[in-house]
Protein backbone atom coordinates (compact mmCIF):
# COMPACT_ATOMS: atom_id res chain seq x y z
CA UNK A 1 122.46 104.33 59.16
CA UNK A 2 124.77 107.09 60.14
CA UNK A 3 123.54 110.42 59.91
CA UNK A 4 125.91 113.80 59.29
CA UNK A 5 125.50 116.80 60.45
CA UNK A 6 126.29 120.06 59.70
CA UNK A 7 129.05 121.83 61.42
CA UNK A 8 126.05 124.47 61.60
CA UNK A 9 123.38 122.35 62.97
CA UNK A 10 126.18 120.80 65.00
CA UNK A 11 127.34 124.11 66.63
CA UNK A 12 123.81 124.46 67.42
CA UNK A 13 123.02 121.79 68.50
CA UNK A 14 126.64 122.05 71.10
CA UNK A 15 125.16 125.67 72.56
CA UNK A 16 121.88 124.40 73.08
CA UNK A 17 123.00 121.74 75.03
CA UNK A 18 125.84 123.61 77.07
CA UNK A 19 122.41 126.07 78.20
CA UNK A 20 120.34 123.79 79.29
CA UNK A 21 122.03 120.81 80.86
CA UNK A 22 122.94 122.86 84.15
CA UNK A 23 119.24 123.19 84.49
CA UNK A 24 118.62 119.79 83.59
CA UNK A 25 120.66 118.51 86.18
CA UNK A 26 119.30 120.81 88.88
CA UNK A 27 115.57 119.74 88.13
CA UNK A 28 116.29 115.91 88.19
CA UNK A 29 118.29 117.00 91.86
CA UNK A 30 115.13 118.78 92.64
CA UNK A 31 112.72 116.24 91.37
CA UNK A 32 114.32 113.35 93.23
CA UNK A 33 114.20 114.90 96.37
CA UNK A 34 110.65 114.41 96.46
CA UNK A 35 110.41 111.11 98.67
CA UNK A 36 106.58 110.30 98.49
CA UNK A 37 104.55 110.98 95.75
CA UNK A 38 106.58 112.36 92.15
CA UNK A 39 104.82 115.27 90.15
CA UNK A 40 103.45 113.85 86.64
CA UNK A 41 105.74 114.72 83.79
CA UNK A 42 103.17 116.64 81.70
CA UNK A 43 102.59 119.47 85.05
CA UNK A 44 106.13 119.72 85.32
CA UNK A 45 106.68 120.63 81.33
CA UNK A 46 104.13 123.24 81.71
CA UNK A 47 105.96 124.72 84.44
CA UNK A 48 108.82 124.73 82.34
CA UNK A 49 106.83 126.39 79.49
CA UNK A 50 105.31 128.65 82.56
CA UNK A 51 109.16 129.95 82.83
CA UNK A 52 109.92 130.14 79.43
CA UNK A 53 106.78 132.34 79.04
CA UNK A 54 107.91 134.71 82.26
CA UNK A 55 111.27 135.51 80.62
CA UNK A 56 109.34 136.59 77.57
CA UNK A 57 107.56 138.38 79.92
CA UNK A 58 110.38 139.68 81.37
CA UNK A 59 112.17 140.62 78.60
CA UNK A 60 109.37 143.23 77.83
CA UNK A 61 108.47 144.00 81.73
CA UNK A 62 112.03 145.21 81.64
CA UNK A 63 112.60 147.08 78.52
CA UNK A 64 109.93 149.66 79.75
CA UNK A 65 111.03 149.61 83.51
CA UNK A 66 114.46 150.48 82.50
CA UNK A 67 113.93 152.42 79.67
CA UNK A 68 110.96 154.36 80.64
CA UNK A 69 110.83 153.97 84.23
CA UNK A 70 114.63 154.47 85.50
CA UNK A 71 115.32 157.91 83.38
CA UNK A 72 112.58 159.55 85.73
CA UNK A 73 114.40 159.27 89.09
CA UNK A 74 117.63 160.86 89.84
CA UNK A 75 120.82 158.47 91.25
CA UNK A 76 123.69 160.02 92.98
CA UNK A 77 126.09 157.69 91.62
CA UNK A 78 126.42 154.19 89.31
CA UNK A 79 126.59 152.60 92.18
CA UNK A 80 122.89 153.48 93.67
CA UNK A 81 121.89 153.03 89.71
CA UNK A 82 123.42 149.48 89.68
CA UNK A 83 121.70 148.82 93.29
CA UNK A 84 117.97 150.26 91.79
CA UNK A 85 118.37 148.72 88.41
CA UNK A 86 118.82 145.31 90.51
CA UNK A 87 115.94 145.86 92.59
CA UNK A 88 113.88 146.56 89.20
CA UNK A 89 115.00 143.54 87.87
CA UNK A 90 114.52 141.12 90.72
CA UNK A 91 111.28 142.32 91.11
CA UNK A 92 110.18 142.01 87.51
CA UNK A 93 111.77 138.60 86.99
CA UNK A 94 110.56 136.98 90.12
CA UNK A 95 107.11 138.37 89.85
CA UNK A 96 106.61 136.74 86.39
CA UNK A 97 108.01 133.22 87.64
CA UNK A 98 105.29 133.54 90.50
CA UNK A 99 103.10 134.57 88.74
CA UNK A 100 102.92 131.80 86.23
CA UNK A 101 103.88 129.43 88.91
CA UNK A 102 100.37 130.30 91.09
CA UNK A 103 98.71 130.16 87.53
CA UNK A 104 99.39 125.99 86.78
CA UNK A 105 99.54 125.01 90.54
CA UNK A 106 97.89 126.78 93.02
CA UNK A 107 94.26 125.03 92.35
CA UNK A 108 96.01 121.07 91.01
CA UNK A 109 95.07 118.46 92.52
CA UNK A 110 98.10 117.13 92.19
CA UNK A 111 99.53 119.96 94.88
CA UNK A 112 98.83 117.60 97.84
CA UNK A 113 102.61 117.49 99.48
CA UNK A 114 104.10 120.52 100.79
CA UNK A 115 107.06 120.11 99.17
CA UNK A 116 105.72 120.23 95.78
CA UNK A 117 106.19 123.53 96.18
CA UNK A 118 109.84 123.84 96.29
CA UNK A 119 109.46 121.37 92.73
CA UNK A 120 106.94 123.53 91.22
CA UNK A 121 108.92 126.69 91.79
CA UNK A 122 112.47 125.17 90.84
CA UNK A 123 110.66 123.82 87.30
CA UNK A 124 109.49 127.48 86.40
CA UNK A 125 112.27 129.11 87.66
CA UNK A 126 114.86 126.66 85.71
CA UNK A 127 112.86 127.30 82.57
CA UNK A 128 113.24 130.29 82.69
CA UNK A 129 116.87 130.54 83.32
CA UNK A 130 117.40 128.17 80.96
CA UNK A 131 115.70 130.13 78.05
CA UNK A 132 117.75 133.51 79.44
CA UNK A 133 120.81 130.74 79.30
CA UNK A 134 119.79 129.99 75.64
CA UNK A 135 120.16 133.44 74.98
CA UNK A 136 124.09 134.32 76.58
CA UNK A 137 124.98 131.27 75.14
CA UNK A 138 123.88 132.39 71.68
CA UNK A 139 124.88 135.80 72.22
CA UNK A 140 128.29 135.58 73.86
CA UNK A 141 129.50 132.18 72.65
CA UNK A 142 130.74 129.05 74.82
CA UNK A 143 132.73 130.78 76.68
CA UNK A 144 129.59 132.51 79.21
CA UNK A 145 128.35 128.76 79.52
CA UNK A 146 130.98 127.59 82.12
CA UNK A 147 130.42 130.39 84.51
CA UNK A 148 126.91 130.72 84.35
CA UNK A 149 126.34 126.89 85.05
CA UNK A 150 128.41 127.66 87.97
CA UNK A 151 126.24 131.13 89.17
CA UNK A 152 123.24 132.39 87.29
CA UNK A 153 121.59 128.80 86.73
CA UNK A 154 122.04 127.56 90.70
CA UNK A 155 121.32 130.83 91.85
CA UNK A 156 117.69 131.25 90.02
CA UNK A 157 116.85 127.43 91.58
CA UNK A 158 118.22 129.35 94.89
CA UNK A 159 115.57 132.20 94.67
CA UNK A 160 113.43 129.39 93.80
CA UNK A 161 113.61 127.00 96.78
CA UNK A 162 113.23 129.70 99.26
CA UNK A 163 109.36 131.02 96.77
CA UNK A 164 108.59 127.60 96.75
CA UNK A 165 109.03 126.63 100.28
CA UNK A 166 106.79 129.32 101.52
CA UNK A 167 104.28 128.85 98.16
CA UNK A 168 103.64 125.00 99.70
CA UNK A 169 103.36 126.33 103.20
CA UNK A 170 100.61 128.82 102.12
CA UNK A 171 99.37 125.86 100.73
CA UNK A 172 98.98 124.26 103.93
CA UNK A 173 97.98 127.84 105.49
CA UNK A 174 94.75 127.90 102.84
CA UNK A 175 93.52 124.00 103.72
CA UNK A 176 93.59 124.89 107.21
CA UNK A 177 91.11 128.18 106.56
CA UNK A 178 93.86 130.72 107.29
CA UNK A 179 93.87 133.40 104.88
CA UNK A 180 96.01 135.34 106.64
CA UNK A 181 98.90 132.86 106.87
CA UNK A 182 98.08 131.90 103.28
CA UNK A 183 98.77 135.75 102.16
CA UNK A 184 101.87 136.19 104.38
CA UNK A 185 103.65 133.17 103.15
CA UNK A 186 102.79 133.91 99.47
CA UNK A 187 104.52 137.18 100.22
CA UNK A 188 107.18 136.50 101.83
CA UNK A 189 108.02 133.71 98.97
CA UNK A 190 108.35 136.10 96.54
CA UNK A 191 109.61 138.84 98.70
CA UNK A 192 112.22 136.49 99.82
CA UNK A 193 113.32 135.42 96.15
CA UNK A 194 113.19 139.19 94.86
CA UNK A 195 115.37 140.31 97.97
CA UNK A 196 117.38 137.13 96.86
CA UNK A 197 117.65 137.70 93.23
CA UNK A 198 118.03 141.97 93.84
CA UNK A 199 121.36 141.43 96.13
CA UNK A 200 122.43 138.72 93.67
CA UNK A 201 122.51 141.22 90.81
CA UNK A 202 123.32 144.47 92.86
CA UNK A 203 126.89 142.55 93.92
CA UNK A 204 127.53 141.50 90.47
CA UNK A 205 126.96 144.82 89.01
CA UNK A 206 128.43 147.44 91.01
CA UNK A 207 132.08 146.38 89.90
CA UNK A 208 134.07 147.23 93.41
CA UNK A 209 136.05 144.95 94.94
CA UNK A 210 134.15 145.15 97.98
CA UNK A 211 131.22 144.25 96.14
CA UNK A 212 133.13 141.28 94.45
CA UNK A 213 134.04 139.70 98.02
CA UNK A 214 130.53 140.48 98.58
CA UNK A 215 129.14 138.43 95.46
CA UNK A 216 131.21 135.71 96.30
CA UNK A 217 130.56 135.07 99.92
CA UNK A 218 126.85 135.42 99.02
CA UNK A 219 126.99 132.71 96.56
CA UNK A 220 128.59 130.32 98.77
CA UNK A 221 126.52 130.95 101.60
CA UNK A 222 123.18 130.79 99.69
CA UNK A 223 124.08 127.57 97.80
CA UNK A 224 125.38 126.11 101.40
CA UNK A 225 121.69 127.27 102.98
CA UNK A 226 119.85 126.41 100.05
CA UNK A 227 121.01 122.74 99.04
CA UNK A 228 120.33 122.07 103.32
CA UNK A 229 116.72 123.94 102.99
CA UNK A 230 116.11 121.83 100.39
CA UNK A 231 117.43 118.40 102.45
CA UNK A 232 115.02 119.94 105.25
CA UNK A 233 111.79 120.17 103.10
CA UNK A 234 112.47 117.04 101.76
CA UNK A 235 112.88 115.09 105.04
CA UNK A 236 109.86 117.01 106.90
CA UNK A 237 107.10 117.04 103.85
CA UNK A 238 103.62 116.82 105.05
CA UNK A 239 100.78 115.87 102.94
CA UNK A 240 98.55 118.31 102.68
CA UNK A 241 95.15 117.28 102.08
């Protein structure tokens, strides 16, 4: 039986697709780096809810840091507005993710590998992009899809892989009875992915050509780091308990 669709339900069905393949893609990357013991379908679909929620959350986090929170300080210039407005935003965004992230994996049992936390981190932090992909693709036709598969969707599994490979060290940090490496490696993976995410945005949004040259060097370096960090925690996982 052949079954027509709608050039409506088509279209649809065409920007849906062109969102969320790039994140697709990066997951299964992700997922089959993971040499010794794969994460069970059903955890990993929360995680992707677990990012679709923190955009949501986001999306409102946001609204009253920029709208409420920004108009109180003074800037000199758009620049240093662009450069705080990033800061905001990485902040916001990448404290959701983590926070959702600790929320379905810090106490699993299936959080055994150290590397599961690079794949628990990349899942929330795809979902989310991909939802926020959903949306430009929706918004601003086909036309954003090309370009962000090629920036905004790598670069939020970037931010990810560096949270996530200091989320499964803290892992290891709170077995072992360390609290204090525990804390400091849960801070410095978020700190690390909002310092990430903030210079990300602050090159993109400044609109110098300085800042351009900028943008672009940074992407190329952090996707040359971060495909090799991820090689690394791959090939040196420990079990954890």
């Amino acid at each position: 039986m052949i079954v027509l669709l709608s050039p409506g339900i088509t279209t649809t069905l065409v920007y849906i697709l062109a969102a969320i393949l790039p994140a697709v893609l990066l997951m299964r990357c992700i997922y089959n780096q993971d040499k010794y013991e794969k994460e069970p379908p059903a955890l990993l679909w929360k995680l992707i809810l677990g990012g679709v929620l923190a955009a949501l959350a986001a999306i409102v986090l946001e609204y009253l840091m920029l709208d409420f929170v920004m108009p109180m300080f003074t800037y000199r210039d758009a620049i240093s507005y662009s450069i705080y407005e990033a800061i905001m935003v990485g902040a916001v965004e990448e404290g959701c993710k983590f926070y959702f992230l600790k929320r379905y994996t810090w106490n699993n049992p299936n959080f055994n590998y150290r590397y599961d936390g690079v794949v628990y981190a990349v899942f929330c932090s795809l979902g989310f992009a991909a939802f926020e992909n959903i949306q430009y693709v929706f918004s601003y036709g086909l036309s954003v899809a090309f370009s962000r598969a090629l920036l905004a969707i790598p670069a939020h599994m970037g931010f990810a892989v560096f949270m996530g490979a200091f989320y499964g060290r803290a892992k290891v940090c709170e077995v072992q009875r360390n609290d204090r490496s525990r804390t400091s490696n849960l801070f410095l993976g978020y700190l690390s992915a909002v310092c990430l995410h903030a210079f990300y945005d602050a090159t993109a949004m400044v609109g110098t050509s300085a800042a351009a040259v900028m943008f672009i060097v940074f992407v190329i370096l952090m996707y040359i780091i971060v495909f090799r960090k991820v090689k690394h925690e791959s090939q040196s996982d420990r079990q954890i308990y």
